[in-house]
C-alpha atoms as a PDB file:
ATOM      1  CA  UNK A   1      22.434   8.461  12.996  1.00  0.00           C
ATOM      2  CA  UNK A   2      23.146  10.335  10.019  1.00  0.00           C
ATOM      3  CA  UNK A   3      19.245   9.724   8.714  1.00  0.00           C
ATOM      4  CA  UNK A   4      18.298  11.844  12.300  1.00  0.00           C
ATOM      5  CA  UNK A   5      20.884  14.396  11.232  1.00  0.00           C
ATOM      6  CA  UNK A   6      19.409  15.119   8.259  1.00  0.00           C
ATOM      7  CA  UNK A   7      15.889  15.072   8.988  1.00  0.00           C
ATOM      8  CA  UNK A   8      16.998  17.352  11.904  1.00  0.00           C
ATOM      9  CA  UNK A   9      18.533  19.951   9.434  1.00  0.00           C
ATOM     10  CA  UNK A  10      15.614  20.064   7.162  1.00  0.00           C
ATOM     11  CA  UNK A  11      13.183  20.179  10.204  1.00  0.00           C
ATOM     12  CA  UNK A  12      15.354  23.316  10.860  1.00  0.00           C
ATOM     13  CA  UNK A  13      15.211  24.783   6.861  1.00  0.00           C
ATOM     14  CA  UNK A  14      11.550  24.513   7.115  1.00  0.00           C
ATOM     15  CA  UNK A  15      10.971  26.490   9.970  1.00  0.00           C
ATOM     16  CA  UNK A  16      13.033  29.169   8.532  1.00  0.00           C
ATOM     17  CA  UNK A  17      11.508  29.011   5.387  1.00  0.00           C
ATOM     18  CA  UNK A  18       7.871  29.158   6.687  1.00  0.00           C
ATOM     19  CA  UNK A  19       8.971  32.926   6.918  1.00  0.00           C
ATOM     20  CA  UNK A  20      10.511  33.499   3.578  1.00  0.00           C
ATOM     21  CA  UNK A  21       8.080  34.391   0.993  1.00  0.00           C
ATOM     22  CA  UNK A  22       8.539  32.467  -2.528  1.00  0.00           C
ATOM     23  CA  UNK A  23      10.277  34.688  -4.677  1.00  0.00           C
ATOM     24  CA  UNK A  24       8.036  35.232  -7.483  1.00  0.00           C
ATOM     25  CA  UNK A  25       8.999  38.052 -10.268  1.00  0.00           C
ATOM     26  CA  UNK A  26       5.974  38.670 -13.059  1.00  0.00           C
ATOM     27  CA  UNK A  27       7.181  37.795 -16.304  1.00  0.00           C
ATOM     28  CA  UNK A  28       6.211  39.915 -19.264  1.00  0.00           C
ATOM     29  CA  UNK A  29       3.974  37.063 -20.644  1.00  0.00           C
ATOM     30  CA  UNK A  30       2.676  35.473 -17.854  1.00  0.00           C
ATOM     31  CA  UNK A  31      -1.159  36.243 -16.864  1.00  0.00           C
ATOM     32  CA  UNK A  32      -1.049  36.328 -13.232  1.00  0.00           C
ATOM     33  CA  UNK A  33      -0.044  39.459 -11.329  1.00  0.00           C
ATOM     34  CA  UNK A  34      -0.563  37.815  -7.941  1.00  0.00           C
ATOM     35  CA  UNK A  35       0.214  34.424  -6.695  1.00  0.00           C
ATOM     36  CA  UNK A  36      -0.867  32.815  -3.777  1.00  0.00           C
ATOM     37  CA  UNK A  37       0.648  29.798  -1.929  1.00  0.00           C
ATOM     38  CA  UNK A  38      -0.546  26.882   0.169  1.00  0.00           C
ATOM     39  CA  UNK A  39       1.457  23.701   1.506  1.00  0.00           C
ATOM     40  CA  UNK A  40       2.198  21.123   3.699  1.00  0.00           C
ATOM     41  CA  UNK A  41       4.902  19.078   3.944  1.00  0.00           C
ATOM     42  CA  UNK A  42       6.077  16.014   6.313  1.00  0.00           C
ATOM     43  CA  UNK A  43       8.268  12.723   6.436  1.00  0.00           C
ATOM     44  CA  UNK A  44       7.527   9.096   5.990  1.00  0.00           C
ATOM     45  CA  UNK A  45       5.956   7.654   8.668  1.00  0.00           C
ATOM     46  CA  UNK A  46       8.095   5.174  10.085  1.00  0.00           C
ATOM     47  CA  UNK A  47       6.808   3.111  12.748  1.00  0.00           C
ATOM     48  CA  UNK A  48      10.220   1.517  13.892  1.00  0.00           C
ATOM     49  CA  UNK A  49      11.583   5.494  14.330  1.00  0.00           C
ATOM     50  CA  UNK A  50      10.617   7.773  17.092  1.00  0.00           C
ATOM     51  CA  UNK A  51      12.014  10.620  15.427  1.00  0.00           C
ATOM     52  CA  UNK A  52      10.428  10.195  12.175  1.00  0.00           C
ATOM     53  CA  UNK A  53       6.967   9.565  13.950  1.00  0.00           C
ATOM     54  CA  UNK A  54       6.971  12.479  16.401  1.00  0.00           C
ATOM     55  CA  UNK A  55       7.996  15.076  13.769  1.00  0.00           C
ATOM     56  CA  UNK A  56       4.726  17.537  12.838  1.00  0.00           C
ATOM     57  CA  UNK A  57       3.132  18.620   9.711  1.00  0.00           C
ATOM     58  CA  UNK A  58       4.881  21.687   8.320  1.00  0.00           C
ATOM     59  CA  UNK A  59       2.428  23.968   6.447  1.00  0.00           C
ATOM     60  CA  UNK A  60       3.110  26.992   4.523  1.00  0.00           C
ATOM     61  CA  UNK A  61       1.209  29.468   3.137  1.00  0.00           C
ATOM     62  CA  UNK A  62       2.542  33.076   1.208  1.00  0.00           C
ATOM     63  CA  UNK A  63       1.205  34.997  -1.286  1.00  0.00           C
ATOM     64  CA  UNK A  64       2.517  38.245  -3.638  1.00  0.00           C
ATOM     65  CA  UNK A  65       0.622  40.907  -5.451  1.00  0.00           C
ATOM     66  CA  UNK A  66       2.032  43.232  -8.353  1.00  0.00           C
ATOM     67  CA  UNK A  67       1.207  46.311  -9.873  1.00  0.00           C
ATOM     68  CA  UNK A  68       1.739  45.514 -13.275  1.00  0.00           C
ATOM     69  CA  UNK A  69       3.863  43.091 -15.837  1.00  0.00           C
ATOM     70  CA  UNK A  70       6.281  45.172 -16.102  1.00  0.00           C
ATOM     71  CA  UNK A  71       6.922  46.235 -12.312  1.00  0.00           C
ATOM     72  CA  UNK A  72       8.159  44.441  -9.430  1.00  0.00           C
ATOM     73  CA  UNK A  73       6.760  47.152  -7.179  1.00  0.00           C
ATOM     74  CA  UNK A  74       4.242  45.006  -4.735  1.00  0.00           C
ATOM     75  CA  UNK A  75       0.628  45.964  -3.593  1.00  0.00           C
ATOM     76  CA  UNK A  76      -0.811  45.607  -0.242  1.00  0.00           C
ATOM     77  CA  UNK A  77      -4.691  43.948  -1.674  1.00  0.00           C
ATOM     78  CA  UNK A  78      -5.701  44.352   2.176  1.00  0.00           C
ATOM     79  CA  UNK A  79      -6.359  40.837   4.185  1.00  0.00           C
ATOM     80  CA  UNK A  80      -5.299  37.928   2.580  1.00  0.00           C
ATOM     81  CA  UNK A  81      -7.332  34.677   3.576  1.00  0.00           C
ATOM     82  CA  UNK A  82      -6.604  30.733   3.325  1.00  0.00           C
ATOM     83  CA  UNK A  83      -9.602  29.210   4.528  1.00  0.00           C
ATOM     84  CA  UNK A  84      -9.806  30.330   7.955  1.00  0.00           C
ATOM     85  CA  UNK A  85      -6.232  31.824   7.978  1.00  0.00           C
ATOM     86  CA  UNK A  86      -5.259  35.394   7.509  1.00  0.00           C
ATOM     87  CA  UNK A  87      -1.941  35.653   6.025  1.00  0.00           C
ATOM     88  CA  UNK A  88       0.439  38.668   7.864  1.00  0.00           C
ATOM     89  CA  UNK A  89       2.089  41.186   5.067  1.00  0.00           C
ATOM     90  CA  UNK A  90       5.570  41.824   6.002  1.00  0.00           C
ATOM     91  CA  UNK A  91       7.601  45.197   5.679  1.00  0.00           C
ATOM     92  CA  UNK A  92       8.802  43.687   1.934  1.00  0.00           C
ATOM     93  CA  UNK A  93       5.891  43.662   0.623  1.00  0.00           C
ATOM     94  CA  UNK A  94       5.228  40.003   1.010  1.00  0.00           C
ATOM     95  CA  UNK A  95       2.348  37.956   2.685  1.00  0.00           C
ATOM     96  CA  UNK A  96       3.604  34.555   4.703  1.00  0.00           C
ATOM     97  CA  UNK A  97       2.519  32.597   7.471  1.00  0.00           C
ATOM     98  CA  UNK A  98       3.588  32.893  10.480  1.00  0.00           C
ATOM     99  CA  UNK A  99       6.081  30.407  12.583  1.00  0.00           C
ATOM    100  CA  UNK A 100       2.639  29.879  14.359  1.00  0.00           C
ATOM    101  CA  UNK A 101       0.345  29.220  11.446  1.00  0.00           C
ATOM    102  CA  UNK A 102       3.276  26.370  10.465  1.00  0.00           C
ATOM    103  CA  UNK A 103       2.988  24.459  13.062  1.00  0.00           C
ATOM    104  CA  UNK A 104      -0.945  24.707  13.735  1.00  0.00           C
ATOM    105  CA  UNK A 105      -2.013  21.288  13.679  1.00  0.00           C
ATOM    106  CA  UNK A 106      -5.634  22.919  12.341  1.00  0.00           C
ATOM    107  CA  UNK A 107      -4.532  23.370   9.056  1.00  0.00           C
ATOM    108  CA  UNK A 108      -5.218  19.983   8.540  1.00  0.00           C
ATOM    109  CA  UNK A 109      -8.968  20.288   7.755  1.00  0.00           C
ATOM    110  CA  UNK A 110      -8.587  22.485   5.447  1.00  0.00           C
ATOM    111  CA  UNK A 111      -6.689  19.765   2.975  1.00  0.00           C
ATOM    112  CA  UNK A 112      -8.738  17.522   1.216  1.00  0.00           C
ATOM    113  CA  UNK A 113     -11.639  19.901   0.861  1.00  0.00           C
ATOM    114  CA  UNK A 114     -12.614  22.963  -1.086  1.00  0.00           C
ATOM    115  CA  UNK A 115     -11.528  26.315   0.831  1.00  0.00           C
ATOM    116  CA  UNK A 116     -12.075  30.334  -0.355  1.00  0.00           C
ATOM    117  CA  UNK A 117      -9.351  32.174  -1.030  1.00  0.00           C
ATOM    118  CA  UNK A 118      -9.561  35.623  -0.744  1.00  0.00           C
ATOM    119  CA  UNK A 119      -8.440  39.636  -0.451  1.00  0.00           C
ATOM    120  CA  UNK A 120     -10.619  42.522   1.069  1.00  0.00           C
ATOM    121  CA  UNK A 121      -9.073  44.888  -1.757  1.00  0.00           C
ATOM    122  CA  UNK A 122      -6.753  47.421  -2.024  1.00  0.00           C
ATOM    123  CA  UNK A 123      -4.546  49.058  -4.435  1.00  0.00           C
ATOM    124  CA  UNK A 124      -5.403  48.194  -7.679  1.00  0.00           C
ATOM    125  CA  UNK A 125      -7.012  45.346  -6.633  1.00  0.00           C
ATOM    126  CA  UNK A 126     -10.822  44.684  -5.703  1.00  0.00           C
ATOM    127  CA  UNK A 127     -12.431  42.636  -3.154  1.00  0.00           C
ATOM    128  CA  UNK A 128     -12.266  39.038  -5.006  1.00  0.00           C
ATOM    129  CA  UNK A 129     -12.302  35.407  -3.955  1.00  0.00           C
ATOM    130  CA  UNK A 130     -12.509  31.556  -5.033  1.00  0.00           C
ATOM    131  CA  UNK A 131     -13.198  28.081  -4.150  1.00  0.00           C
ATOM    132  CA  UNK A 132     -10.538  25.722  -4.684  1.00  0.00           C
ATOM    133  CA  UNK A 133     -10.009  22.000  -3.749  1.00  0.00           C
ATOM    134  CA  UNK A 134      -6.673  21.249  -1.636  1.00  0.00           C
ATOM    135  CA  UNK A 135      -5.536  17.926  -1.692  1.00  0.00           C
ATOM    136  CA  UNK A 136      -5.580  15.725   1.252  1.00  0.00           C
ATOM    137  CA  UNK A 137      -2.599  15.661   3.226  1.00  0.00           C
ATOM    138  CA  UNK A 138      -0.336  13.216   1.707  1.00  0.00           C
ATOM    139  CA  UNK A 139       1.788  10.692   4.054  1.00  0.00           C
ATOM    140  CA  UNK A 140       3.854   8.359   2.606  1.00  0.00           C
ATOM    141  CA  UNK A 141       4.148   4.718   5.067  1.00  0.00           C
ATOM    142  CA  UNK A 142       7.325   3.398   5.421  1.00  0.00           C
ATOM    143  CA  UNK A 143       8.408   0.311   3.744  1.00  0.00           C
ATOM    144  CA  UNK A 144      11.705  -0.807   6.609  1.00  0.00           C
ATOM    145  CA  UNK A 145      14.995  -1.187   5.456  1.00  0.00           C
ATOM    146  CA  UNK A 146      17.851  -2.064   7.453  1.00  0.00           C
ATOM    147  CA  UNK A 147      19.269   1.569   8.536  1.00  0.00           C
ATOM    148  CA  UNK A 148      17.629   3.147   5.644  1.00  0.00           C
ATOM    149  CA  UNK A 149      19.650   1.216   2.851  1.00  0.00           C
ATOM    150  CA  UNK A 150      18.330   0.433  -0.889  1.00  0.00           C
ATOM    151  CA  UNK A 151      19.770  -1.691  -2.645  1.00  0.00           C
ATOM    152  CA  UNK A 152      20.502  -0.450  -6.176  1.00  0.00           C
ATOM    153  CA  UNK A 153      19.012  -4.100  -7.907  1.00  0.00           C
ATOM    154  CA  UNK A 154      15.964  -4.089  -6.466  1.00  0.00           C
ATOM    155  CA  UNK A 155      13.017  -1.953  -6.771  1.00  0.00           C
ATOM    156  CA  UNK A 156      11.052  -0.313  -4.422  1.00  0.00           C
ATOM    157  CA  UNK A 157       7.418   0.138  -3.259  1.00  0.00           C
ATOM    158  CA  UNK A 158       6.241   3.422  -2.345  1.00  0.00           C
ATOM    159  CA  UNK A 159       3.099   3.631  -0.483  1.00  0.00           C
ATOM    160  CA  UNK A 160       0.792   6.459   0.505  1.00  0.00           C
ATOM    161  CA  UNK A 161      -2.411   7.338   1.550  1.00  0.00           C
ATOM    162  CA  UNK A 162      -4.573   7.861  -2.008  1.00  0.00           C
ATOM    163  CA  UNK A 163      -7.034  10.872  -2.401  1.00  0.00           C
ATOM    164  CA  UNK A 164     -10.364   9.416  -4.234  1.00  0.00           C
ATOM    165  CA  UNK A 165     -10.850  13.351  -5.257  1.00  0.00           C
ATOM    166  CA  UNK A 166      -7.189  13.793  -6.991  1.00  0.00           C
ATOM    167  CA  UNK A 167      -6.108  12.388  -9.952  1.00  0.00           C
ATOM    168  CA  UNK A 168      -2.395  11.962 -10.186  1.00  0.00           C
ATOM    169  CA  UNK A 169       0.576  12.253  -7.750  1.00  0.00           C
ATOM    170  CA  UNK A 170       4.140  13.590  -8.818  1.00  0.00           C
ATOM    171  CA  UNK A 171       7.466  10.958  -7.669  1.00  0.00           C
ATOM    172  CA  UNK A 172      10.836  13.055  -7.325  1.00  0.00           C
ATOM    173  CA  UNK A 173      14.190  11.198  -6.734  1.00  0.00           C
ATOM    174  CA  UNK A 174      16.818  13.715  -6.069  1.00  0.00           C
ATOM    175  CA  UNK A 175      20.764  12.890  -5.663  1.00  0.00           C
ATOM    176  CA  UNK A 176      22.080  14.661  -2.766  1.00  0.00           C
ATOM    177  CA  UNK A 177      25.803  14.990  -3.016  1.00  0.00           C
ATOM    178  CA  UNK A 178      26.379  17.116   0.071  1.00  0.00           C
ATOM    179  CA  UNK A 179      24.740  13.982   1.812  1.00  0.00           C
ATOM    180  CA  UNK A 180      26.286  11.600  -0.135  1.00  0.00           C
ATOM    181  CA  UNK A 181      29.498   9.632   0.483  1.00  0.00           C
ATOM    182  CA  UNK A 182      32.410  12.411   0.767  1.00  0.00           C
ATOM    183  CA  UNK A 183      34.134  10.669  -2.816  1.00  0.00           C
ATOM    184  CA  UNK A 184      31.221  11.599  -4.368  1.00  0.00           C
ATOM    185  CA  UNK A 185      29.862  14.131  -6.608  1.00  0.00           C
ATOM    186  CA  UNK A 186      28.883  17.252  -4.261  1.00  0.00           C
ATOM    187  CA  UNK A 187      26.169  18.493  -6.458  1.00  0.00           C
ATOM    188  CA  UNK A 188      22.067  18.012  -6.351  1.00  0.00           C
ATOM    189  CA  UNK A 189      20.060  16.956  -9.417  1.00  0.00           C
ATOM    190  CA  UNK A 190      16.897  15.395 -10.086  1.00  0.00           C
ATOM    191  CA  UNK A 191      16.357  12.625 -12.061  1.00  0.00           C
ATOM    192  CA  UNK A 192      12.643  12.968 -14.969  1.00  0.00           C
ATOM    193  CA  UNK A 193       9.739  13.307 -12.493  1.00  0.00           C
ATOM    194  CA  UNK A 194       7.274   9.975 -12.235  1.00  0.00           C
ATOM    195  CA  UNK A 195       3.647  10.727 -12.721  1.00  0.00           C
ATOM    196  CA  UNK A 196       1.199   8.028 -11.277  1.00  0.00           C
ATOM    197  CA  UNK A 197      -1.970   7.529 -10.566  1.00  0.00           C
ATOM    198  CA  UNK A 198      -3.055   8.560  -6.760  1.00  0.00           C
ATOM    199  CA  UNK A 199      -4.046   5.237  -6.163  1.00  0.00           C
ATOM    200  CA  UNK A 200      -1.769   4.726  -2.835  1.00  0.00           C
ATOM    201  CA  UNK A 201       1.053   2.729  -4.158  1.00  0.00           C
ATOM    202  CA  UNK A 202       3.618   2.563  -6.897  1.00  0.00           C
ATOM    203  CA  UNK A 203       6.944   0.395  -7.453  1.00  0.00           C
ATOM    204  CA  UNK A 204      10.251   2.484  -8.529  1.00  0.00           C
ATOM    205  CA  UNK A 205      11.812   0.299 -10.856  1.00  0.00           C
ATOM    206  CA  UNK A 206      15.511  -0.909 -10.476  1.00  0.00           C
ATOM    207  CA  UNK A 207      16.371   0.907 -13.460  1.00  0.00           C
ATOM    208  CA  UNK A 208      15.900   4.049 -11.869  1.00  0.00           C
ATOM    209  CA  UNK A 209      18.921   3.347  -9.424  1.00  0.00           C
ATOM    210  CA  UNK A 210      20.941   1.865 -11.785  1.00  0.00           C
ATOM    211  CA  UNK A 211      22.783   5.815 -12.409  1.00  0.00           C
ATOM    212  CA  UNK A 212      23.616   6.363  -8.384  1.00  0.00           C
ATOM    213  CA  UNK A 213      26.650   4.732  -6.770  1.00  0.00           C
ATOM    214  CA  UNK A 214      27.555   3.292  -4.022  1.00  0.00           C
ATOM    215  CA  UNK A 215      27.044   6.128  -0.848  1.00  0.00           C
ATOM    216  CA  UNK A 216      24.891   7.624  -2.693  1.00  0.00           C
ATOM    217  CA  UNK A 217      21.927   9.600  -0.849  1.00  0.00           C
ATOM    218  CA  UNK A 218      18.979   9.969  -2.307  1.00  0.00           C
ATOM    219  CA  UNK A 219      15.498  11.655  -1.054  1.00  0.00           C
ATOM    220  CA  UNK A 220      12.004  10.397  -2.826  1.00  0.00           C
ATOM    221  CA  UNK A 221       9.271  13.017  -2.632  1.00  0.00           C
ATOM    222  CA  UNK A 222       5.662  12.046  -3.428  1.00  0.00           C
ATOM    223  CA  UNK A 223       3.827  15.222  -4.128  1.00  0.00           C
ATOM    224  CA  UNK A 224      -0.087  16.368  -5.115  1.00  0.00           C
ATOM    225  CA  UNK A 225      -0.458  19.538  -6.461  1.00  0.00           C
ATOM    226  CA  UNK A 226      -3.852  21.314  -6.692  1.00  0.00           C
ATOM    227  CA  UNK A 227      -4.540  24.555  -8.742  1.00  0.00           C
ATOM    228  CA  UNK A 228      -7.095  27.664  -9.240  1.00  0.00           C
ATOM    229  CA  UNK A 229      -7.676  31.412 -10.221  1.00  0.00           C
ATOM    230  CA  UNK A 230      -9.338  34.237  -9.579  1.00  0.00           C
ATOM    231  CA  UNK A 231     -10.098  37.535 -10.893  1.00  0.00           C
ATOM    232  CA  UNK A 232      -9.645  40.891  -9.419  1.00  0.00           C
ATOM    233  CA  UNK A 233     -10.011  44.152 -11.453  1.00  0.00           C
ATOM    234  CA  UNK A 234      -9.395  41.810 -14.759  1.00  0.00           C
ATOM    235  CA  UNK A 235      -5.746  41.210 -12.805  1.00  0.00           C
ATOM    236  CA  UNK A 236      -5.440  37.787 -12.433  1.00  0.00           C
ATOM    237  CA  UNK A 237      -4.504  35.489  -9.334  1.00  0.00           C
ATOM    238  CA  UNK A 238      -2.805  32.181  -9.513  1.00  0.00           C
ATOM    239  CA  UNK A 239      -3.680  29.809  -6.642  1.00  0.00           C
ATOM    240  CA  UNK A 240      -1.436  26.919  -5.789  1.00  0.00           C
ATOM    241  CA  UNK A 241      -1.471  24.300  -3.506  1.00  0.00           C
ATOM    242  CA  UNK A 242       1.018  20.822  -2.737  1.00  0.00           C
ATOM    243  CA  UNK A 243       1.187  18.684  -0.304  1.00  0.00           C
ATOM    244  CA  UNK A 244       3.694  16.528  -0.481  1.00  0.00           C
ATOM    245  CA  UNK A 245       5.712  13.441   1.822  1.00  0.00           C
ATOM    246  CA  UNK A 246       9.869  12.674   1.963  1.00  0.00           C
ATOM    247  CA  UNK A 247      11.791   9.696   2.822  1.00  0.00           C
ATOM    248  CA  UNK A 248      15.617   9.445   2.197  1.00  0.00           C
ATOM    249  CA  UNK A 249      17.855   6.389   1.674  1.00  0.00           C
ATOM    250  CA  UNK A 250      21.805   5.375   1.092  1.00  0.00           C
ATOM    251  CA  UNK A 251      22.351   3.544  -2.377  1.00  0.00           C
ATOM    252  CA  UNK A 252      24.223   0.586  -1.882  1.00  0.00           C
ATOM    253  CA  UNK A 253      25.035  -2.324  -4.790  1.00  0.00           C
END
């Protein structure tokens, strides 16, 4: 019961956050002025769980254009495309996806190919665009354990459907106190990120539980990142993409 609880309340943060832009500030010494954004994001398929199966891809897409490294002050650089997707500028300055876009089941083809990014222009910025490869939608397969309990001695196989045209995937394993047992620390950290090949499976080593106690909660991410630029009136644009899969278990000993 409490796993469907808490996949319930992030189903719930991700449809407000499809509407949030990322809060990105230009740094004096960074080289991109404008950033753009592209995601998707889903739980472990779990055969055994109607709730986990039924639940859709969330994709999100946002993007933010400044005048200069040393102003937050944002520029509208026109229509923003994602592939086939035009990305709506809000009244901050911002450019997101909307509830919509999230939940269109379309975005799909546009992972695990190369897209165009682009911007008609405007501002300071010209008409630019660029090809970049998105990673294929990753989806991690459940391995079923007893009302989503590891044991803290044994290790644990992560599979996932590999992408022959990306190189490595990213493992996460974050402590969630709030989730956690109520004697426990009420705090979030992440243990050292795992990078693996994206070759569809990898084993966690017991090791790696050995720091979490009993009633702990912890949530394993496998992500693929994919990156590109482009060049608008020598101001640069960063393109970034993810895709990435989440299952969540209790710690026991």
């Amino acid at each position: 019961m409490k796993t469907n609880l808490f996949a319930l309340l992030n189903f719930i943060a991700l449809i407000y956050s499809c509407k949030q832009a990322d809060k990105v500030i230009p740094a004096p010494d960074s080289k991109y002025l404008g950033h753009i954004y592209y995601s998707s994001f889903c739980y472990e398929y779990d055969s055994t769980s109607n709730f986990n199966y039924k639940q859709p891809i969330f994709y999100n897409a946002s993007a933010q254009f400044f005048k200069s490294h040393i102003s937050s002050e944002a520029e509208n650089v026109g229509t923003v495309m994602i592939g086939n997707y035009p990305i709506v500028l809000d009244y901050n300055g911002n450019y997101n996806f909307s509830s919509t876009q999230c939940y269109d089941s379309l975005n799909i083809i546009q992972f695990g190919k190369k897209i165009n990014f682009s911007i008609s222009g405007g501002g300071d910025y010209a008409p630019t665009f660029a090809t970049v490869y998105i990673p294929k939608v990753i989806r991690i397969y459940s391995k079923n354990e007893p009302n989503n309990e590891h044991s803290k001695k044994d290790s644990l196989l992560i599979t996932w459907n590999p992408d022959l045209n990306n190189q490595t995937v990213e493992i996460s394993i974050e402590y969630d106190g709030f989730q956690s047992d109520s004697t426990l620390e009420q705090t979030i950290y992440y243990l050292d990120p795992i990078i693996v090949p994206d070759n569809g499976q990898y084993t966690i080593n017991a090791s790696e539980f050995a720091t979490f106690k009993q009633g702990s909660w912890i949530n394993i991410t496998v992500t693929r990142y994919g990156n590109g630029e482009m060049l608008s009136n020598n101001k640069w644009i960063g393109i970034n993409t993810k895709t990435e899969s989440q299952f969540s278990r209790t710690i026991v000993n």
